[in-house]
N, C-alpha and C. Protein backbone atom coordinates (compact mmCIF):
# COMPACT_ATOMS: atom_id res chain seq x y z
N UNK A 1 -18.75 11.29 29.57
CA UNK A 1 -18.76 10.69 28.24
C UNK A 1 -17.34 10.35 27.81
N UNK A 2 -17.09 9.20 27.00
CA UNK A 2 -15.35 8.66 27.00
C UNK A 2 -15.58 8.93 25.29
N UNK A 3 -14.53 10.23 25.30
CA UNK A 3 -14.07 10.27 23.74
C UNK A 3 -12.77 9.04 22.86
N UNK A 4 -13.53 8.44 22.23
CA UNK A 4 -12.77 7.48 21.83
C UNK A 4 -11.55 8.34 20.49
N UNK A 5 -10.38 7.68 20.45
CA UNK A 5 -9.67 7.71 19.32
C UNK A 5 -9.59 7.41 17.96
N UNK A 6 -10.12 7.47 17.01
CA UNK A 6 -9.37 6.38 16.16
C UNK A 6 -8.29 6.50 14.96
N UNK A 7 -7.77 5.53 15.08
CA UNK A 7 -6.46 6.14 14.12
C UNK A 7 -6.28 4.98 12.69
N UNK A 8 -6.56 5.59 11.39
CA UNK A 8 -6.29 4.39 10.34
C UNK A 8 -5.15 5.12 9.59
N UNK A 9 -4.63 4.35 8.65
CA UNK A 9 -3.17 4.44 7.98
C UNK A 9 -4.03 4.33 6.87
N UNK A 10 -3.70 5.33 6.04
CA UNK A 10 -3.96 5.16 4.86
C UNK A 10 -2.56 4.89 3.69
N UNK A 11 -2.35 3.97 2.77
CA UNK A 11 -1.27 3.81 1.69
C UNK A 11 -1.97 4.38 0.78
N UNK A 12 -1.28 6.05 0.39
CA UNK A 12 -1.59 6.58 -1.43
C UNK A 12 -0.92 6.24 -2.03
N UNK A 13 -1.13 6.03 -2.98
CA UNK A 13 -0.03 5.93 -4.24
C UNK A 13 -0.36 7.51 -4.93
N UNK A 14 0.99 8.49 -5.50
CA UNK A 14 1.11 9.16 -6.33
C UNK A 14 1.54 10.85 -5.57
N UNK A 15 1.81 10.35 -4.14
CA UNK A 15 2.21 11.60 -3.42
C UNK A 15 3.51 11.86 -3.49
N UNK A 16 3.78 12.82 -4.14
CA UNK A 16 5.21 13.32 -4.47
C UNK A 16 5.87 14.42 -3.63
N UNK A 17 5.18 15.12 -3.33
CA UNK A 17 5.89 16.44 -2.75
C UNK A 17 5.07 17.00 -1.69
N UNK A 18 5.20 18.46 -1.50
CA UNK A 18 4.41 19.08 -0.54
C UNK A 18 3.16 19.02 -1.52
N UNK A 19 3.16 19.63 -2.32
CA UNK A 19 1.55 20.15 -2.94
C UNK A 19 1.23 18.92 -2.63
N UNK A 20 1.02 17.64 -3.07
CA UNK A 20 0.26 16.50 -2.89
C UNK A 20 -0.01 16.54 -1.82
N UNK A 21 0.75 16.55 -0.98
CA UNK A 21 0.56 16.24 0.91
C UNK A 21 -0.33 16.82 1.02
N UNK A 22 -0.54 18.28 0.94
CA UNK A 22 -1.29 18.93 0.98
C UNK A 22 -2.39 18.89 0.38
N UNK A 23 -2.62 18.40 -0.85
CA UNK A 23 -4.25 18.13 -1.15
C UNK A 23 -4.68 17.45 -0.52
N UNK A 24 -4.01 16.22 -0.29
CA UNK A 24 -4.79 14.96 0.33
C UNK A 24 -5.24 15.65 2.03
N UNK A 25 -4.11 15.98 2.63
CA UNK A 25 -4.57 16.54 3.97
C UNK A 25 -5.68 17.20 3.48
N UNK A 26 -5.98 18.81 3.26
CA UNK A 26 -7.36 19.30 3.09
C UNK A 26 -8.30 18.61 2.55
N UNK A 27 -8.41 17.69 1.79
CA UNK A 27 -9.43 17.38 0.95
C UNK A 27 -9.68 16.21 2.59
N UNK A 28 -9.33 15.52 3.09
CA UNK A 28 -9.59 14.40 4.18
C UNK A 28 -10.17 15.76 5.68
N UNK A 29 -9.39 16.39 5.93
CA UNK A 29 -10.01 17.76 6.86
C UNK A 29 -11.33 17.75 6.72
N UNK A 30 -12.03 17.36 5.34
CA UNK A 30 -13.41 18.51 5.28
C UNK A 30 -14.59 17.49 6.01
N UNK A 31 -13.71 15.95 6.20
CA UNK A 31 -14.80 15.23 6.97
C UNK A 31 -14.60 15.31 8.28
N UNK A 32 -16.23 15.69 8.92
CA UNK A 32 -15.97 16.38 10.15
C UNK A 32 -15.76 15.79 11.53
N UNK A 33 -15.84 13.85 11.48
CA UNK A 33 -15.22 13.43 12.40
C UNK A 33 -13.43 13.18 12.63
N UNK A 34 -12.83 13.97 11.91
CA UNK A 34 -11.48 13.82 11.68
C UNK A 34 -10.98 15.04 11.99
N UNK A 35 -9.92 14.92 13.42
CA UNK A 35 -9.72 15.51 14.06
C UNK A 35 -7.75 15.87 13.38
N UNK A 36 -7.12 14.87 13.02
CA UNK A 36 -5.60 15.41 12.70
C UNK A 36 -5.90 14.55 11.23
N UNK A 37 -4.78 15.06 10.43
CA UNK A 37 -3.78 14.24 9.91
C UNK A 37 -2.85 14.41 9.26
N UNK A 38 -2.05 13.42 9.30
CA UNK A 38 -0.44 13.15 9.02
C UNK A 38 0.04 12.33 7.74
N UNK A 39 0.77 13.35 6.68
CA UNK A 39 1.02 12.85 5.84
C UNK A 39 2.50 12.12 5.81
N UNK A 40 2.88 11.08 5.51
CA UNK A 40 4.32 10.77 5.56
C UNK A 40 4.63 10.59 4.13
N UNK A 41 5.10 11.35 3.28
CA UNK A 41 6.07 11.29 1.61
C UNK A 41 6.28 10.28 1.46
N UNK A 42 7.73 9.92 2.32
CA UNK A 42 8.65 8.76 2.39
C UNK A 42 8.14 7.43 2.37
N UNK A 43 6.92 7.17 3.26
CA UNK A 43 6.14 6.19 3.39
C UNK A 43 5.12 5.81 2.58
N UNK A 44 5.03 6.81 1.34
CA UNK A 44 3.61 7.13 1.02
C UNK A 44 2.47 6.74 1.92
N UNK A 45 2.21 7.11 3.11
CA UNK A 45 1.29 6.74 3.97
C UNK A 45 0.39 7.95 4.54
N UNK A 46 -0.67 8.04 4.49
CA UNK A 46 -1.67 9.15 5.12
C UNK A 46 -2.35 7.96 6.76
N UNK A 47 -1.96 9.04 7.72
CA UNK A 47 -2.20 8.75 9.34
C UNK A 47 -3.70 9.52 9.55
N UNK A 48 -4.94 9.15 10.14
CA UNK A 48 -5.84 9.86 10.05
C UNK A 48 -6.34 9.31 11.36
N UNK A 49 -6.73 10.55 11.93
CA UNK A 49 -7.11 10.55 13.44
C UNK A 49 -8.30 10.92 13.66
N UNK A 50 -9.33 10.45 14.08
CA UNK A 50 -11.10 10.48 13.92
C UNK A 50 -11.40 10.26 15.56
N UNK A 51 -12.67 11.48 15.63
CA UNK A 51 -13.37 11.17 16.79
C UNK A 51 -14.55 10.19 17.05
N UNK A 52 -14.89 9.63 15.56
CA UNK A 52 -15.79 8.57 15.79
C UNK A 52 -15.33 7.80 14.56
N UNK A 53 -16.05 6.92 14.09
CA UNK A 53 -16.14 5.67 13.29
C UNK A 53 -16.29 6.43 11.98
N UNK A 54 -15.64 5.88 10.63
CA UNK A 54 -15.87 6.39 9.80
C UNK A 54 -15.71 5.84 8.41
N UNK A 55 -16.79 5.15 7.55
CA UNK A 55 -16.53 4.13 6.49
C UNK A 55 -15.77 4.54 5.60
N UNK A 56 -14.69 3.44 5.37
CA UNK A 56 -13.32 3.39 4.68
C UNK A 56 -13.57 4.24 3.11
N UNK A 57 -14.94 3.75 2.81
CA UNK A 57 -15.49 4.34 1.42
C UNK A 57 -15.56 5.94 0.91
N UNK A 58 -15.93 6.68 2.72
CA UNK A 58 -15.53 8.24 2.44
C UNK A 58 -14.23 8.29 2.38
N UNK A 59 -13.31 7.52 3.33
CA UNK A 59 -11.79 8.59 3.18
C UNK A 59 -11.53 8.13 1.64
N UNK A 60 -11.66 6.86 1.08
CA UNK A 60 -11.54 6.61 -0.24
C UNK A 60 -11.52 7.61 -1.54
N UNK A 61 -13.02 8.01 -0.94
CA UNK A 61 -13.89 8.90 -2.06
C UNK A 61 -12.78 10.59 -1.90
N UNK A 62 -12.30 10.67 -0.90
CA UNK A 62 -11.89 12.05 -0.44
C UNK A 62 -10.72 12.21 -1.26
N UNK A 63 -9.99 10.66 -1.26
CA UNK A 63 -8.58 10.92 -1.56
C UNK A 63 -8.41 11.09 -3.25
N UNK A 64 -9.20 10.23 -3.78
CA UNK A 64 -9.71 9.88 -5.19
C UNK A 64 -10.48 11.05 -5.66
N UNK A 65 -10.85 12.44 -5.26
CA UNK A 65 -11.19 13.67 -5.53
C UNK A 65 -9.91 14.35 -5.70
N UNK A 66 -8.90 14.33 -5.23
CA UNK A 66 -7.81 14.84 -5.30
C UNK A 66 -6.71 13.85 -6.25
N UNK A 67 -7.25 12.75 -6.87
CA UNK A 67 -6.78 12.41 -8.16
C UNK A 67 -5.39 11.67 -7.10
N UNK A 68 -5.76 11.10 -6.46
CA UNK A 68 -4.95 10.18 -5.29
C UNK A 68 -5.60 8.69 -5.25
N UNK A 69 -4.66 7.50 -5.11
CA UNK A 69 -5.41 6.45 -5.20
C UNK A 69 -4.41 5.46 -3.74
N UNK A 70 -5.43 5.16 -3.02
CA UNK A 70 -5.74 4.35 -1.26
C UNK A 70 -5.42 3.22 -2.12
N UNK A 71 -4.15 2.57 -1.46
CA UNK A 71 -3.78 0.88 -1.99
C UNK A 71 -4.25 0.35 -0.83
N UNK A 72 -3.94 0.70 0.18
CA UNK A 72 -4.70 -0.20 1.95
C UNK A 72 -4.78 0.71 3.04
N UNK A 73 -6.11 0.25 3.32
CA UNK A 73 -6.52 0.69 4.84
C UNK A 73 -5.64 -0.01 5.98
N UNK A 74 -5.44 0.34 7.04
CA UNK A 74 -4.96 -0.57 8.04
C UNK A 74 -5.27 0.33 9.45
C-alpha cells in the first residue's frame, strides 16, 4: 500500500508568540489525518502534513476555534 504525503501552507493572521503557535498546532493535531505540524511566527504561516486528503473547510474551522483567521491555503 503507497502512503501518500500531503503538505498545505496555511497563512494565519493574528499569531504572535508561542501561546498562539501553540493553540493553533493542538487545536489542527486533533484532526486525525494530520500527521505533523509546523508553525512559522515570522511567516505567519502554519505547514500541515496529512496522511490523506483533507477539506480546506476543517483546517479552517480548527483554526477559527482558536480565534485564528486562514488568509490562504496553498
Amino acid at each position: 500500500m503507497f502512503n501518500k504525503k500531503i503538505k498545505k501552507v496555511l497563512e494565519v493572521e493574528g499569531m504572535h508568540c508561542g501561546h498562539c503557535a501553540s493553540k493553533v498546532e493542538n487545536s489542527l493535531k486533533e484532526i486525525p489525518p494530520i500527521s505533523k505540524v509546523k508553525v512559522n511566527l515570522d511567516k505567519k504561516q502554519v505547514e500541515v502534513y496529512l496522511t490523506e486528503e483533507v477539506d480546506n473547510d476543517t483546517l479552517i474551522n480548527a483554526i477559527e476555534k482558536v480565534d485564528f483567521e486562514v488568509k490562504n491555503i496553498m
